[in-house]
Protein backbone atom coordinates (compact mmCIF):
# COMPACT_ATOMS: atom_id res chain seq x y z
CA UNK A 1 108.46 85.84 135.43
CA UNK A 2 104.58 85.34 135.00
CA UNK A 3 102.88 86.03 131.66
CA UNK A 4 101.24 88.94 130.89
CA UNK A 5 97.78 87.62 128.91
CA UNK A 6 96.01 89.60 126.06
CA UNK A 7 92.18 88.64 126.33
CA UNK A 8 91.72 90.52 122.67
CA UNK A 9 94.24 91.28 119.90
CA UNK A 10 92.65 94.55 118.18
CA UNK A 11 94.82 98.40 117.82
CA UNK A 12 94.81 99.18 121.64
CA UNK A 13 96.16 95.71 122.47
CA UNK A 14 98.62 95.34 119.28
CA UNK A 15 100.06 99.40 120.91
CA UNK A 16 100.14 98.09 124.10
CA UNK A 17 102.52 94.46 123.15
CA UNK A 18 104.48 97.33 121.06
CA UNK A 19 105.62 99.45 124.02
CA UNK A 20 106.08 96.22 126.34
CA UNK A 21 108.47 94.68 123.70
CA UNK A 22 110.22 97.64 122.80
CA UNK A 23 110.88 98.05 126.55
CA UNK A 24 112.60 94.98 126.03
CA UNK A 25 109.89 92.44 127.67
CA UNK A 26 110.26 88.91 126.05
CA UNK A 27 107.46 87.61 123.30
CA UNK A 28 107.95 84.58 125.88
CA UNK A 29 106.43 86.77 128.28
CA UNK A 30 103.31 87.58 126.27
CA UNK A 31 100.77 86.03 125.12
CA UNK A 32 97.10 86.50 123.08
CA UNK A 33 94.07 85.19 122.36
CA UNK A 34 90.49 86.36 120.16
CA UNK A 35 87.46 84.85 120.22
CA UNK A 36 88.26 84.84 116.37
CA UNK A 37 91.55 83.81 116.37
CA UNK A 38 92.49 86.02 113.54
CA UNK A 39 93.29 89.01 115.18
CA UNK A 40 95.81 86.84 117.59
CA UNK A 41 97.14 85.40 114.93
CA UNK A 42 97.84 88.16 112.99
CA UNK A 43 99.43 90.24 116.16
CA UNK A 44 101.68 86.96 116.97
CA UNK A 45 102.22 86.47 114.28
CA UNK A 46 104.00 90.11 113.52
CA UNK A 47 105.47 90.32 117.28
CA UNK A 48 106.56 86.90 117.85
CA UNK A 49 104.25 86.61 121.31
CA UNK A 50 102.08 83.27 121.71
CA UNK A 51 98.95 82.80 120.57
CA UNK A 52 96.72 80.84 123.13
CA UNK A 53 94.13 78.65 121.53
CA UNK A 54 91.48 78.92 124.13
CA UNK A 55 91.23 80.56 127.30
CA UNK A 56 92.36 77.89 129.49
CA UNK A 57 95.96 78.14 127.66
CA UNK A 58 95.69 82.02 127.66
CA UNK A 59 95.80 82.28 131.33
CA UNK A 60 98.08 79.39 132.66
CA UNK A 61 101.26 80.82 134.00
CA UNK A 62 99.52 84.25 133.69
CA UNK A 63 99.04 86.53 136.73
CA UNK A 64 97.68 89.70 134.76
CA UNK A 65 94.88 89.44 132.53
CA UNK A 66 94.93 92.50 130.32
CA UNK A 67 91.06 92.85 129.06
CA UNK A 68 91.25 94.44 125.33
CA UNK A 69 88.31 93.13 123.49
CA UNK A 70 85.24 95.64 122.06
CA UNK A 71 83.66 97.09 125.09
CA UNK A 72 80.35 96.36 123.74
CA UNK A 73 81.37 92.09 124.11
CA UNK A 74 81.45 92.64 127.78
CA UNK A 75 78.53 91.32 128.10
CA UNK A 76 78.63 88.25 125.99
CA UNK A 77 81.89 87.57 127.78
CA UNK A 78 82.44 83.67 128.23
CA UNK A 79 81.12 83.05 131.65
CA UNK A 80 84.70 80.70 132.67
CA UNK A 81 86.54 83.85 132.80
CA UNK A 82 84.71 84.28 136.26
CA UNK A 83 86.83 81.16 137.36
CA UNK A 84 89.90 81.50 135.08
CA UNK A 85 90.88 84.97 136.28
CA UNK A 86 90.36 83.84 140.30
CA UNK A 87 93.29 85.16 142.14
CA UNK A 88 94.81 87.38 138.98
CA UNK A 89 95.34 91.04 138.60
CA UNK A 90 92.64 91.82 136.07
CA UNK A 91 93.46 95.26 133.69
CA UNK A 92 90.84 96.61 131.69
CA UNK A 93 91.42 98.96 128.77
CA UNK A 94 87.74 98.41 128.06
CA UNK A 95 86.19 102.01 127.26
CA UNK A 96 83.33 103.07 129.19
CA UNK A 97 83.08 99.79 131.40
CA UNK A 98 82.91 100.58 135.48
CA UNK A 99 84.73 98.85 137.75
CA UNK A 100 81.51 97.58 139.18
CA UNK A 101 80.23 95.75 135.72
CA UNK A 102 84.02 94.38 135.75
CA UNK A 103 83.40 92.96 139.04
CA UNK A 104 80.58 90.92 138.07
CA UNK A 105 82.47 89.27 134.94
CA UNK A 106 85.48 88.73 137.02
CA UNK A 107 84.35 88.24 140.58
CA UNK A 108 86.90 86.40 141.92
CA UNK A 109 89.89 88.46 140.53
CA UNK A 110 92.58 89.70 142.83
CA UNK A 111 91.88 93.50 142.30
CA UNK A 112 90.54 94.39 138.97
CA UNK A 113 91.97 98.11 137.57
CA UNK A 114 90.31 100.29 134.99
CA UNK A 115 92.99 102.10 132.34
CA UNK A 116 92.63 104.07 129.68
CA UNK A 117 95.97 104.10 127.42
CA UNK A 118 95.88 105.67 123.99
CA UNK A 119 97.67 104.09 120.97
CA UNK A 120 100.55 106.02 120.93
CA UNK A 121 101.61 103.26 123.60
CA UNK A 122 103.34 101.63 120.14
CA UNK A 123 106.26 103.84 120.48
CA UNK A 124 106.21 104.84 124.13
CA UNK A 125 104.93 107.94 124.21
CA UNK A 126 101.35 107.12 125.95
CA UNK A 127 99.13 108.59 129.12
CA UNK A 128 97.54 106.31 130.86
CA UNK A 129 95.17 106.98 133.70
CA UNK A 130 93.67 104.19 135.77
CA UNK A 131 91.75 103.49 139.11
CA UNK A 132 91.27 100.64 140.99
CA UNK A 133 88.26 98.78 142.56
CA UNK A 134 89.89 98.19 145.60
CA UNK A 135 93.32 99.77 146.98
CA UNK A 136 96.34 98.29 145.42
CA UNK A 137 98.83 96.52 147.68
CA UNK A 138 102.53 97.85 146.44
CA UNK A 139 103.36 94.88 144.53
CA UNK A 140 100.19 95.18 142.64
CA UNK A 141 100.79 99.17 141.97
CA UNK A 142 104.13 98.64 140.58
CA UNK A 143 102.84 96.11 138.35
CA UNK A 144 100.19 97.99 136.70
CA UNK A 145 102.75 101.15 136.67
CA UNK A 146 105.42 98.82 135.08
CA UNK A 147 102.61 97.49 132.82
CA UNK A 148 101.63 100.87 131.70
CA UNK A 149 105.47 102.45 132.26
CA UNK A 150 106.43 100.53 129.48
CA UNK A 151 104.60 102.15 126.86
CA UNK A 152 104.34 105.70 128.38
CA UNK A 153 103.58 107.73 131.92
CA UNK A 154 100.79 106.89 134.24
CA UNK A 155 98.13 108.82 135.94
CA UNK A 156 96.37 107.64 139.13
CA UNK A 157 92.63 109.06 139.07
CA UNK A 158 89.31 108.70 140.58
CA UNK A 159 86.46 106.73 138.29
CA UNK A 160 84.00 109.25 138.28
CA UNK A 161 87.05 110.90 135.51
CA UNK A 162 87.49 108.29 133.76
CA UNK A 163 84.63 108.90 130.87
CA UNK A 164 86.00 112.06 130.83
CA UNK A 165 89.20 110.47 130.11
CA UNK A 166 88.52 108.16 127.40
CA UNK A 167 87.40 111.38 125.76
CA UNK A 168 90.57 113.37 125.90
CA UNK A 169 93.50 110.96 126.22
CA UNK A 170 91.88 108.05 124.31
CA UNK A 171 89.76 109.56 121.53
CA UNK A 172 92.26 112.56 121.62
CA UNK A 173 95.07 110.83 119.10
CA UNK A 174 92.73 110.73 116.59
CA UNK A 175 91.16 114.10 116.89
CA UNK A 176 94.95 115.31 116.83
CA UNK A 177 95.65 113.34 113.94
CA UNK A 178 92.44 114.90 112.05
CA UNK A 179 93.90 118.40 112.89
CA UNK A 180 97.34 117.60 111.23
CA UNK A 181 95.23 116.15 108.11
CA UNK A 182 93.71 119.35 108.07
CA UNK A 183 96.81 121.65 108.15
CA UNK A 184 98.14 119.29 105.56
CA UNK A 185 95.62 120.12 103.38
CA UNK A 186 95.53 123.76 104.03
CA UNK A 187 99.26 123.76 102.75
CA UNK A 188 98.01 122.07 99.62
CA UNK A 189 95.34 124.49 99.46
CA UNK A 190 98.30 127.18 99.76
CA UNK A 191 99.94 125.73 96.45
CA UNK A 192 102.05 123.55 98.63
CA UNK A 193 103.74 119.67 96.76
CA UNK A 194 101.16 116.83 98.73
CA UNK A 195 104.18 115.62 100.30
CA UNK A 196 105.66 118.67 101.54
CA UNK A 197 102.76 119.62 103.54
CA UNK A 198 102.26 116.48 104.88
CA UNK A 199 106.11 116.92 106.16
CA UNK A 200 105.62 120.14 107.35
CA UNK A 201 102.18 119.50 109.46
CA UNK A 202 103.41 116.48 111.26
CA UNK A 203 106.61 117.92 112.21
CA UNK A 204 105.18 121.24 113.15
CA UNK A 205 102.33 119.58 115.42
CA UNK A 206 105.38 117.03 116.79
CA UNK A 207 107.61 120.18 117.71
CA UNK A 208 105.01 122.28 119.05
CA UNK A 209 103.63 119.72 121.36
CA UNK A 210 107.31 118.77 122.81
CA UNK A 211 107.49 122.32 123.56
CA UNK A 212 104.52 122.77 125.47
CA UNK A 213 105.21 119.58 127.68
CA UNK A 214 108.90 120.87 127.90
CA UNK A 215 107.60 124.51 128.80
CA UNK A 216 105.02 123.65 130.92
CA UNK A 217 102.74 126.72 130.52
CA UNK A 218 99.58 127.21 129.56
CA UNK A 219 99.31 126.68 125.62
CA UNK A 220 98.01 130.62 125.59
CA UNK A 221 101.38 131.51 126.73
CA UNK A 222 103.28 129.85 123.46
CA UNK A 223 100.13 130.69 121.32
CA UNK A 224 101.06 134.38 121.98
CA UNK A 225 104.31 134.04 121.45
CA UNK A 226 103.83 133.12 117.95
CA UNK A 227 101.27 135.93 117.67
CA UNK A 228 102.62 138.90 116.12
CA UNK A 229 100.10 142.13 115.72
CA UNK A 230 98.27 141.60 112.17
CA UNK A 231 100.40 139.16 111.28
CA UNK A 232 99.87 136.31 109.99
CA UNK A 233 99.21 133.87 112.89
CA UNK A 234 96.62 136.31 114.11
CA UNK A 235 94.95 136.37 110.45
CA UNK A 236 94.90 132.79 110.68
CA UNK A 237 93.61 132.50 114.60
CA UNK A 238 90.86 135.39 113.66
CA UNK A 239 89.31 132.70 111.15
CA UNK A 240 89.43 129.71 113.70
CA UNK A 241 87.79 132.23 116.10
CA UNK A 242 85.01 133.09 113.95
CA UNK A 243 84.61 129.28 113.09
CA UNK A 244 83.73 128.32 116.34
CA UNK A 245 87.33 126.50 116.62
CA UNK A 246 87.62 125.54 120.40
CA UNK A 247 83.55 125.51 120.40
CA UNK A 248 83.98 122.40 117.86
CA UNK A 249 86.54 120.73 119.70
CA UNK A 250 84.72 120.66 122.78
CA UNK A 251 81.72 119.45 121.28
CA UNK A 252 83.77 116.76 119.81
CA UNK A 253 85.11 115.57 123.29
CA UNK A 254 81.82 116.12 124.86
CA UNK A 255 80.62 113.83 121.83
CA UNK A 256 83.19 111.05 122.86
CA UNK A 257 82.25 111.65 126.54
CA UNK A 258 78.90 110.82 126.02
CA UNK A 259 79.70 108.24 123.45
CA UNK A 260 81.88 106.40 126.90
CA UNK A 261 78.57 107.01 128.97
CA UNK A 262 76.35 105.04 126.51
CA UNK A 263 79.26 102.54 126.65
CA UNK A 264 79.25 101.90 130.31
CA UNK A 265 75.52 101.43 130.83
CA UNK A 266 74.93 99.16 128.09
CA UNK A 267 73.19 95.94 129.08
């Protein structure tokens, strides 16, 4: 079986070896390299994959070159790569970066694809959207779908989404795991032990979540269920009204939006 390469060994790419492994792919399978070094050592190191000492050994045997570095090294990106990645599948997880300013760092690639996974890829529960610069033969298709199937589902989707994406499904983790931090400390707030909130928040926001994917309704639709008239949900949703609640949230992924935009026109 070829080798899947790592071109970067930060949080997205460490997630992303996660899911594959726990999938059962071999560390055989798998390899990494940094320009540093220390980020691929630290990730084989932990995971048992290879560390490639240059870029040469990173992408022998390999036939898809998942690109995982800091978007904004794009364009300092070591000018063999043009060469090294001729004929391979190149992935991208690289926020903000077109298809077209892939193109011209790996011109010669077989087809190069744009994803977006977000780290909970560690334990297989990611989305992924993606898009391609070209259409993807089948055997090409299932590999990126096995690629990203192994940490979580996948979502076919046109570029012109895709900043759009990063913003929801990529930033969206950590603007989740802010909210929990913040019902945690409203519970200590509420004369709640530190460590019984924290309990209570997480699991709350886990349930609640599985049962709006396993509804399938609008999130209104449980929101009111919970609602009671001058109860106490509805005390408490009256205050994130007249905060501005879903006004701050969508400034926050307009934020990260814009944040992607900047990304992908950098020089």
């Amino acid at each position: 079986m070829s080798k899947i390469a790592f071109l970067g060994a930060g949080n997205l790419a460490s997630a992303m070896v996660d899911g594959l492994l726990a999938q059962g792919r071999a560390p055989a399978d798998l390899v990494c390299y940094s320009a540093s070094g220390r980020t691929a050592a630290a990730l084989a190191a932990r995971t048992g994959i290879a560390q490639a000492q240059s870029l040469d050994n990173l992408l022998a045997g390999a036939d898809l070159l998942v690109v995982a570095f800091k978007p904004q090294h794009l364009a300092g990106a070591d000018p063999r790569l043009a060469a090294l990645s001729a004929g391979r599948l190149v992935v991208s997880v690289l926020a903000g970066k077109r298809l077209a300013t892939l193109a011209k760092v790996f011109p010669s690639a077989r087809n190069i694809v744009r994803a977006m996974p977000n780290t909970p890829a560690a334990i297989g529960a990611a989305i992924t959207p993606y898009c391609s610069l070209q259409p993807l033969t089948p055997a090409d298709r299932a590999a990126v779908e096995a690629l990203a199937g192994a940490f979580g589902q996948h979502l076919p989707i046109g570029e012109e989404h895709m900043n759009a994406v990063t913003a929801v499904s990529g930033s969206g983790p950590a603007f989740l795991f802010e909210f929990v931090a913040a019902l945690r400390d409203g519970g200590v707030a509420a004369g709640l032990p530190p460590e019984v909130a924290a309990r209570l928040a997480t699991e709350t926001a886990l349930g609640a979540a599985r049962l709006l994917a396993r509804r399938g309704v609008d999130p209104e639709v449980l929101r009111n269920q919970v609602t009671s008239p001058n109860g106490t949900t509805l005390a408490g949703l009256k205050k994130m009204e007249a905060g501005n609640f879903r006004g701050v949230l969508r400034e926050t992924v307009l934020a990260a939006q814009a944040r992607a935009v900047e990304l992908s026109q950098d020089a």
